[in-house]
C-alpha atoms as a PDB file:
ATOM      1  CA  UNK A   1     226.783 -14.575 131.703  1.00  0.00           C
ATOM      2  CA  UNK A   2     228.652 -17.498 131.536  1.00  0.00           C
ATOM      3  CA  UNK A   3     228.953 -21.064 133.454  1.00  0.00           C
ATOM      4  CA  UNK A   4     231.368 -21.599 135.722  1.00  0.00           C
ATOM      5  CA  UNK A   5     232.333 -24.337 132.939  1.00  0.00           C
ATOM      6  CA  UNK A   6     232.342 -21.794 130.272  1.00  0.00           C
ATOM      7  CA  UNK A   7     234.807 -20.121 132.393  1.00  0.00           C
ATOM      8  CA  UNK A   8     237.168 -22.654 133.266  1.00  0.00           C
ATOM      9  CA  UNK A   9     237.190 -24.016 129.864  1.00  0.00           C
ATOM     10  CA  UNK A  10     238.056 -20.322 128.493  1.00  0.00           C
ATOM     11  CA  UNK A  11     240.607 -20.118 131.079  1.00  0.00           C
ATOM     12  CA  UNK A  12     242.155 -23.618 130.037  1.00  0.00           C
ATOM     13  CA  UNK A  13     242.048 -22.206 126.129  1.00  0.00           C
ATOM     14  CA  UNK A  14     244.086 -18.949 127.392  1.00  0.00           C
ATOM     15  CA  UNK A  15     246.275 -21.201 129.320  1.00  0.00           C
ATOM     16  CA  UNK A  16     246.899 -23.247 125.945  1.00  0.00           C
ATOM     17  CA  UNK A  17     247.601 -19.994 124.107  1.00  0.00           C
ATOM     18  CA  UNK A  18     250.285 -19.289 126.265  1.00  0.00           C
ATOM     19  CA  UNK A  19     252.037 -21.958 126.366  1.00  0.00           C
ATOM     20  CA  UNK A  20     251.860 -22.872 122.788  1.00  0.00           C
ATOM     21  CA  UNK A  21     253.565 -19.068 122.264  1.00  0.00           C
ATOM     22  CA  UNK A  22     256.165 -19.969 124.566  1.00  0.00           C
ATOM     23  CA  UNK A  23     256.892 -23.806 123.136  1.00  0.00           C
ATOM     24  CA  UNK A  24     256.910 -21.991 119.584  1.00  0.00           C
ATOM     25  CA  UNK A  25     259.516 -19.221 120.810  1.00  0.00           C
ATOM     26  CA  UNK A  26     261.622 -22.086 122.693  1.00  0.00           C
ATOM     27  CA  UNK A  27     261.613 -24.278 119.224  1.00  0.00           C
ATOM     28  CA  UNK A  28     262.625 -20.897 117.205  1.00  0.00           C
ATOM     29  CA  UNK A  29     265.456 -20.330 119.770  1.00  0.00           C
ATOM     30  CA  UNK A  30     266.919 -23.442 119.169  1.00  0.00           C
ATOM     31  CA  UNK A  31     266.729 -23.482 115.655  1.00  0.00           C
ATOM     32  CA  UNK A  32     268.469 -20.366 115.738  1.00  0.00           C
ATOM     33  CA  UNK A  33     270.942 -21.088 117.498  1.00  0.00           C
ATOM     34  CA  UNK A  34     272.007 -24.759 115.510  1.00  0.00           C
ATOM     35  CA  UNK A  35     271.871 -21.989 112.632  1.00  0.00           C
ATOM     36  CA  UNK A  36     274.513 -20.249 113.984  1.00  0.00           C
ATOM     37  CA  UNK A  37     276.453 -23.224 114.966  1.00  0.00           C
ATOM     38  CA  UNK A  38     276.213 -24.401 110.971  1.00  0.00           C
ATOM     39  CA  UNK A  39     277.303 -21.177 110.035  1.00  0.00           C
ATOM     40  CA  UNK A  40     280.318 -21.513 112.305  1.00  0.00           C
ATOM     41  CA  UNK A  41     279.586 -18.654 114.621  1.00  0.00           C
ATOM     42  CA  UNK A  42     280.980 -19.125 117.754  1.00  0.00           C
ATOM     43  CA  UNK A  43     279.803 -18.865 121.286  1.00  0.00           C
ATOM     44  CA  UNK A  44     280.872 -16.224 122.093  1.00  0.00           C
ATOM     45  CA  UNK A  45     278.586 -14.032 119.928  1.00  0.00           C
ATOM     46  CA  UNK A  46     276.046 -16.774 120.440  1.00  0.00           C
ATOM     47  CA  UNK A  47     275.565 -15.609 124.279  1.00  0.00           C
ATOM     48  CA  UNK A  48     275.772 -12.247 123.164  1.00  0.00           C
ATOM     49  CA  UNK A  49     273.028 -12.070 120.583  1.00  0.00           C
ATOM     50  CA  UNK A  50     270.892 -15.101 122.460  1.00  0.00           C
ATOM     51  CA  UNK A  51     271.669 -14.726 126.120  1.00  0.00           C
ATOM     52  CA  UNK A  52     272.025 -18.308 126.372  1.00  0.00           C
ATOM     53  CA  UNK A  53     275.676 -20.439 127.018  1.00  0.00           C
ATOM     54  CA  UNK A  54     276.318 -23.911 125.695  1.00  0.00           C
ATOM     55  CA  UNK A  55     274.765 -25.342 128.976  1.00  0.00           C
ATOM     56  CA  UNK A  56     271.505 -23.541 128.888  1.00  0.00           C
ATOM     57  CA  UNK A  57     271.064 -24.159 124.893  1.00  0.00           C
ATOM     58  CA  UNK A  58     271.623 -27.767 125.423  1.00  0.00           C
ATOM     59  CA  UNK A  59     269.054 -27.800 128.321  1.00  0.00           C
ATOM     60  CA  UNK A  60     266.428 -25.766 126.136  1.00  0.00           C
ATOM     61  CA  UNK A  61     266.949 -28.244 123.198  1.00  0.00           C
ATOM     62  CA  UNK A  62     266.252 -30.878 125.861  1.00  0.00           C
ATOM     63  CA  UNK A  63     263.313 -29.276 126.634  1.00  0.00           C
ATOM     64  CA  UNK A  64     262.311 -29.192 123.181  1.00  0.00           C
ATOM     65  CA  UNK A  65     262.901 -32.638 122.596  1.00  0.00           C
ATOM     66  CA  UNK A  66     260.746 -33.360 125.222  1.00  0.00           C
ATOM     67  CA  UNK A  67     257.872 -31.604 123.811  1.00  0.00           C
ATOM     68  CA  UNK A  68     258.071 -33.509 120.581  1.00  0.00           C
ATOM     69  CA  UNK A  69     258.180 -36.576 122.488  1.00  0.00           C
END
């Protein structure tokens, strides 16, 4: 049986999991993408194969930023 501490700090590991997953997926999105863009692909088939416009990619690689900060 475990502590209530145990628990929490499992909990707080899980929570870490997660996140790290979705901070890794966010950084591979935007390097993606800025491969495309050195490719010249434009983006138009960027939102097609990414689901993201210009706006939302800049606001991602904001985001991004942010974590590295």
């Amino acid at each position: 049986m475990m502590t209530y501490a145990q628990e929490l700090l499992a909990e707080g590991r899980a929570e870490g999991r997660v996140e790290g997953r979705a901070e890794g997926k966010m950084r591979a999105e935007v390097e993606m993408i800025e491969s495309f863009l050195r490719e010249g692909v434009g983006w138009a088939v960027i939102e097609r194969a990414t689901g993201l416009n210009e706006a939302q990619f800049e606001a991602l690689k904001q985001q991004v930023e942010a974590l590295n900060e």
